[in-house]
Every structure is written in structure tokens, then in C-alpha cells.
PDB file of N, CA and C in Angstrom:
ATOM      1  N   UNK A   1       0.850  -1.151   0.000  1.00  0.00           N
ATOM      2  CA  UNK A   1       0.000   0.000   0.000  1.00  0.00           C
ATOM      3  C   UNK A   1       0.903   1.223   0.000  1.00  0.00           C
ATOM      4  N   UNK A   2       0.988   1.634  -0.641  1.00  0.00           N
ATOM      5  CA  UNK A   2       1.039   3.404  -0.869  1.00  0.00           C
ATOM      6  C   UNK A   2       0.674   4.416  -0.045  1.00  0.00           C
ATOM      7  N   UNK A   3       1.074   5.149   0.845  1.00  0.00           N
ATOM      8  CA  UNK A   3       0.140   6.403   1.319  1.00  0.00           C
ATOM      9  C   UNK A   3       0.300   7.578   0.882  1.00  0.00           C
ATOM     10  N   UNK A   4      -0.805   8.323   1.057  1.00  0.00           N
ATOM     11  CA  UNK A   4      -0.708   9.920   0.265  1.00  0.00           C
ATOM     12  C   UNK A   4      -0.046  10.805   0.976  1.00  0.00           C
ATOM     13  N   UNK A   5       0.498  10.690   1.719  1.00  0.00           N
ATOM     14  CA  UNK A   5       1.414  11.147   2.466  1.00  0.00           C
ATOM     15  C   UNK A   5       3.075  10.954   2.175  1.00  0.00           C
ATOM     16  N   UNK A   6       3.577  11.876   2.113  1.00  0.00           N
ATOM     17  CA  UNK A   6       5.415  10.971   1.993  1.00  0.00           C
ATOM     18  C   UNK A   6       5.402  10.089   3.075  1.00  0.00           C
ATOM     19  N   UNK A   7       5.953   9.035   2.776  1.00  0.00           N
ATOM     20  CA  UNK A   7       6.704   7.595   3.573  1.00  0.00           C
ATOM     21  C   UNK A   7       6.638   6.709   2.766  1.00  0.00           C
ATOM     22  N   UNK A   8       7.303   5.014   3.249  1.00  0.00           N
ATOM     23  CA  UNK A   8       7.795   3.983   2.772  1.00  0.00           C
ATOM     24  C   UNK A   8       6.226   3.788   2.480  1.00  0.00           C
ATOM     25  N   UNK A   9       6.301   2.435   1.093  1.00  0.00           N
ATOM     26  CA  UNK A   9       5.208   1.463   1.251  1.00  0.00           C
ATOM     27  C   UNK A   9       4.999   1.013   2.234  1.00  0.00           C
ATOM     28  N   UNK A  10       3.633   0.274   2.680  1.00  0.00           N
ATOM     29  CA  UNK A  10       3.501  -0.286   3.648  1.00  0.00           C
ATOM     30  C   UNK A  10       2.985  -1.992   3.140  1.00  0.00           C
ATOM     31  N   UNK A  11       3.297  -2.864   3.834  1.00  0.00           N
ATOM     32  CA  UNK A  11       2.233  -4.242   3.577  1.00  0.00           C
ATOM     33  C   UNK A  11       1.461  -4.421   4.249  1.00  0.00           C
ATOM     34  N   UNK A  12       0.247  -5.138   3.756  1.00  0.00           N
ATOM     35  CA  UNK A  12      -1.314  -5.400   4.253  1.00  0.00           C
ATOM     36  C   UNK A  12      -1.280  -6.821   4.103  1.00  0.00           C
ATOM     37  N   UNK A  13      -1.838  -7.316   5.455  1.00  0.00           N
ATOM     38  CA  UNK A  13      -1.983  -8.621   5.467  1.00  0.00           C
ATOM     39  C   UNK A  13      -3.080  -8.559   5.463  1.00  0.00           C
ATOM     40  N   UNK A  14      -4.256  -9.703   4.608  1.00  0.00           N
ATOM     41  CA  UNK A  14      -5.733  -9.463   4.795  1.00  0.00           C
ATOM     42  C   UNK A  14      -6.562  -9.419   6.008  1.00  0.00           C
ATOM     43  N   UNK A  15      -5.731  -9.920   6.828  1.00  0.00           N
ATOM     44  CA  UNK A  15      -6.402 -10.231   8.352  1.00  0.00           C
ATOM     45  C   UNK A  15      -6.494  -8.834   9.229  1.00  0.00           C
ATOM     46  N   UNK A  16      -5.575  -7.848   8.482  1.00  0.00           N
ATOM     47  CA  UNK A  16      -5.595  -6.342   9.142  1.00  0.00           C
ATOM     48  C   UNK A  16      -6.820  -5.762   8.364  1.00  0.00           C
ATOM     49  N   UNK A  17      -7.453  -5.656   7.250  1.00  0.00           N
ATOM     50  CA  UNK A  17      -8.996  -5.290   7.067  1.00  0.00           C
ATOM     51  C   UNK A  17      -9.923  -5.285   8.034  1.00  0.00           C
ATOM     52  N   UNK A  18     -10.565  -4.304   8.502  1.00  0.00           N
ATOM     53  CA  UNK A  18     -11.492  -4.601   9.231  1.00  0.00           C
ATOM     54  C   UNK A  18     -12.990  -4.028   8.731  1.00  0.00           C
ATOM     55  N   UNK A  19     -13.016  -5.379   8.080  1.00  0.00           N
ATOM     56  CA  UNK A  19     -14.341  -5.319   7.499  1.00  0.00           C
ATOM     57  C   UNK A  19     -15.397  -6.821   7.515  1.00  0.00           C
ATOM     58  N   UNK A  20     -15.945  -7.129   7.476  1.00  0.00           N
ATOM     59  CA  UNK A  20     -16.526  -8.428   7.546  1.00  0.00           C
ATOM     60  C   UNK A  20     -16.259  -9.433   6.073  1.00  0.00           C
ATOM     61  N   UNK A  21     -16.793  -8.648   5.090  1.00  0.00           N
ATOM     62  CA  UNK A  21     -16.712  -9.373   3.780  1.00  0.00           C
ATOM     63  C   UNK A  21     -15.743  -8.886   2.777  1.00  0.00           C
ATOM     64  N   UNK A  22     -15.105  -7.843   3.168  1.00  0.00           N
ATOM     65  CA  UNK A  22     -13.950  -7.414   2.568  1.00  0.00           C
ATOM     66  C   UNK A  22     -12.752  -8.068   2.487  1.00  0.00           C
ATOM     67  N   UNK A  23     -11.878  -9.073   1.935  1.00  0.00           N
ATOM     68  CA  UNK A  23     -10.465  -9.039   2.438  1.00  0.00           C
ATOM     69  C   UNK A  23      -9.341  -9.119   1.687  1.00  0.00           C
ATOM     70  N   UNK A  24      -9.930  -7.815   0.413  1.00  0.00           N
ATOM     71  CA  UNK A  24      -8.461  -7.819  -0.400  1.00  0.00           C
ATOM     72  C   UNK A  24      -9.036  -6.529  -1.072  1.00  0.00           C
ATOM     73  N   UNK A  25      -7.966  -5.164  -1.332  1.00  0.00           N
ATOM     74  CA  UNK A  25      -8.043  -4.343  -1.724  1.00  0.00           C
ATOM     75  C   UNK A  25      -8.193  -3.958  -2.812  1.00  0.00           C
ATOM     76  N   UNK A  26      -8.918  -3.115  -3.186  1.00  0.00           N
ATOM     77  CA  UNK A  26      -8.246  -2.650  -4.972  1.00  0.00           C
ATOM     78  C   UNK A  26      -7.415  -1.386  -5.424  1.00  0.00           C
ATOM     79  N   UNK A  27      -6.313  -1.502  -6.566  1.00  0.00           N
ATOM     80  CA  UNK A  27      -5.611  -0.741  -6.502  1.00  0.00           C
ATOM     81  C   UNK A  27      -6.474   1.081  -6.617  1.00  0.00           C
ATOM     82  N   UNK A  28      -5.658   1.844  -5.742  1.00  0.00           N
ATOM     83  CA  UNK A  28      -5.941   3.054  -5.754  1.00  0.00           C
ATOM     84  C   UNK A  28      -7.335   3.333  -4.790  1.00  0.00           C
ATOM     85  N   UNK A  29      -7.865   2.320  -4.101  1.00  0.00           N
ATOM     86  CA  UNK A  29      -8.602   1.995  -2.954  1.00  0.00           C
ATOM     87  C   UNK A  29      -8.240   3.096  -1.405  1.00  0.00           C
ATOM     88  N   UNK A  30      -9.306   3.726  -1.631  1.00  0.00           N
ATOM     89  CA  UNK A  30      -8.920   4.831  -0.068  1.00  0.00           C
ATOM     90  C   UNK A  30      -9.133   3.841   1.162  1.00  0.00           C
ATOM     91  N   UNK A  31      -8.336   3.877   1.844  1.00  0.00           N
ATOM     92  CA  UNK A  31      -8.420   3.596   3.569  1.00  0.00           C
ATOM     93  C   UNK A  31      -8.266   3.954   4.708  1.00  0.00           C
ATOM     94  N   UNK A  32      -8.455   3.997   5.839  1.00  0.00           N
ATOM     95  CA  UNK A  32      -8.155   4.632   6.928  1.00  0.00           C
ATOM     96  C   UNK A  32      -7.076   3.692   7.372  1.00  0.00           C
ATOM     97  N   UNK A  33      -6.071   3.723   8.337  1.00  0.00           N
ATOM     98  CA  UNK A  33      -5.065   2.429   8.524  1.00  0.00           C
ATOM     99  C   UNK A  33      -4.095   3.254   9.753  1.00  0.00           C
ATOM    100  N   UNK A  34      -3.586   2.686  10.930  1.00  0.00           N
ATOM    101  CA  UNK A  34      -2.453   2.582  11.392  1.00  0.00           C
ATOM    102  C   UNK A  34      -1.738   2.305  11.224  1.00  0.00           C
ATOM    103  N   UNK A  35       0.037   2.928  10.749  1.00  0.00           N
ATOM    104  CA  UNK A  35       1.066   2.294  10.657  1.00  0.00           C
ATOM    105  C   UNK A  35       1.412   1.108  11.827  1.00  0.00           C
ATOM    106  N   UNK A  36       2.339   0.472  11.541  1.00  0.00           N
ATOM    107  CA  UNK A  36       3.185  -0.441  12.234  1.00  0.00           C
ATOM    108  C   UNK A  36       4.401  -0.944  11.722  1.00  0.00           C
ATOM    109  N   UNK A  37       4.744  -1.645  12.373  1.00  0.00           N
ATOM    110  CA  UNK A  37       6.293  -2.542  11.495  1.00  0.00           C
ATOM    111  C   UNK A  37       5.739  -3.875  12.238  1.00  0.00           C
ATOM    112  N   UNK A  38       6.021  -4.484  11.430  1.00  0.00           N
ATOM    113  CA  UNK A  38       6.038  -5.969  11.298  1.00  0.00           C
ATOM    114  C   UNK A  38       7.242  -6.952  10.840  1.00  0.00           C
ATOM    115  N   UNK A  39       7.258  -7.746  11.230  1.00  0.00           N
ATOM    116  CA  UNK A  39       8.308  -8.652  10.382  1.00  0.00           C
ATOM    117  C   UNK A  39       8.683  -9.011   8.905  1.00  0.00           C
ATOM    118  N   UNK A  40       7.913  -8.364   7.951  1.00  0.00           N
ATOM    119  CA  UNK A  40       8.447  -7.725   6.725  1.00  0.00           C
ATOM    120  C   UNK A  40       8.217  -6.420   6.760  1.00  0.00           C
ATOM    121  N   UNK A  41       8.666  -5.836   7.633  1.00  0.00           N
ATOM    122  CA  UNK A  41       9.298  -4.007   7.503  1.00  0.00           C
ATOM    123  C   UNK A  41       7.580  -3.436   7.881  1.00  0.00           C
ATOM    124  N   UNK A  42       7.664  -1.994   7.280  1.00  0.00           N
ATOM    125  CA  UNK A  42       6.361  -1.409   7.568  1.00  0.00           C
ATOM    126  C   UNK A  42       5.015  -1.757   7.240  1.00  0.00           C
ATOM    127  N   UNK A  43       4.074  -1.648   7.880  1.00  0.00           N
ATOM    128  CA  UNK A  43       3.308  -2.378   7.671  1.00  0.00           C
ATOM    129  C   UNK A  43       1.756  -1.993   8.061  1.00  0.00           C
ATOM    130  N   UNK A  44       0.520  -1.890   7.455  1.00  0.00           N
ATOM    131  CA  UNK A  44      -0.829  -1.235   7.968  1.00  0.00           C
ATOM    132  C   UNK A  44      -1.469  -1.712   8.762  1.00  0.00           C
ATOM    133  N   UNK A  45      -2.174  -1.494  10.207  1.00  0.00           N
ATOM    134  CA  UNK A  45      -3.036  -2.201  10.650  1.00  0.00           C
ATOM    135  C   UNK A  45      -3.899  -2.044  11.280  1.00  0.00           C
ATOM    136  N   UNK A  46      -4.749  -2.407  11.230  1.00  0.00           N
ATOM    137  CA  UNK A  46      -6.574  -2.163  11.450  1.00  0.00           C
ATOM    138  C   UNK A  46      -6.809  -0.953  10.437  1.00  0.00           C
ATOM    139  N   UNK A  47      -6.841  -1.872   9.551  1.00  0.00           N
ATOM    140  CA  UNK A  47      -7.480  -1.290   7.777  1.00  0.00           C
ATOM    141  C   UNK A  47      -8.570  -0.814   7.797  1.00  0.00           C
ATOM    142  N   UNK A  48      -9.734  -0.141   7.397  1.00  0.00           N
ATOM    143  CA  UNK A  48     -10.768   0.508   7.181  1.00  0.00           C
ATOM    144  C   UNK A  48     -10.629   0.851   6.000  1.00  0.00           C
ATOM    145  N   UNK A  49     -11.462   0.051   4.974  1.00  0.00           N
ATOM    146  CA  UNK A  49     -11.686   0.691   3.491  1.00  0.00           C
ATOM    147  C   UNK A  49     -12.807   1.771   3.300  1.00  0.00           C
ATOM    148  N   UNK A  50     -12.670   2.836   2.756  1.00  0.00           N
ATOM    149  CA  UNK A  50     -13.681   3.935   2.900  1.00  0.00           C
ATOM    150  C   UNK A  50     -14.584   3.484   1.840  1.00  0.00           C
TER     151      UNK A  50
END
């Protein structure tokens, strides 16, 4: 994931979506998201797709 903000990519694991029937993005897809780092580098979590 990309943010509109300057910084690194981030990775999304589907399990960070928090949506019920949602669990894979589409490109250029707005979200709400917390950074983190994870064990492959930076990383989004507790996703909210707008």
C-alpha cells in the first residue's frame, strides 16, 4: 500500500482489514489504517476501506 502522504510502502496482510466481507483491496482503494512494522518491515493495521 502506498500512502498519500510521503513515507515507505507499507504491507497489508488481509487479516488487518477490518471489514466483515472485505479481504483484499483494490488498486488506488482509499483507507483509513495505522502504521506499524512488522516482520516484513512497515506495515498497515486495522485497515478501514472507505
Amino acid at each position: 500500500m502506498e500512502p498519500d502522504e510521503d513515507g515507505p510502502d507499507l504491507f497489508v496482510f488481509h487479516k488487518a482489514i477490518q471489514h466483515h466481507h472485505i479481504r483484499s483491496l483494490t488498486e488506488g482503494q482509499k483507507v483509513e489504517y495505522t502504521a506499524g512494522h512488522g516482520p516484513k518491515g512497515p506495515e498497515a493495521e486495522e485497515v478501514i476501506p472507505m
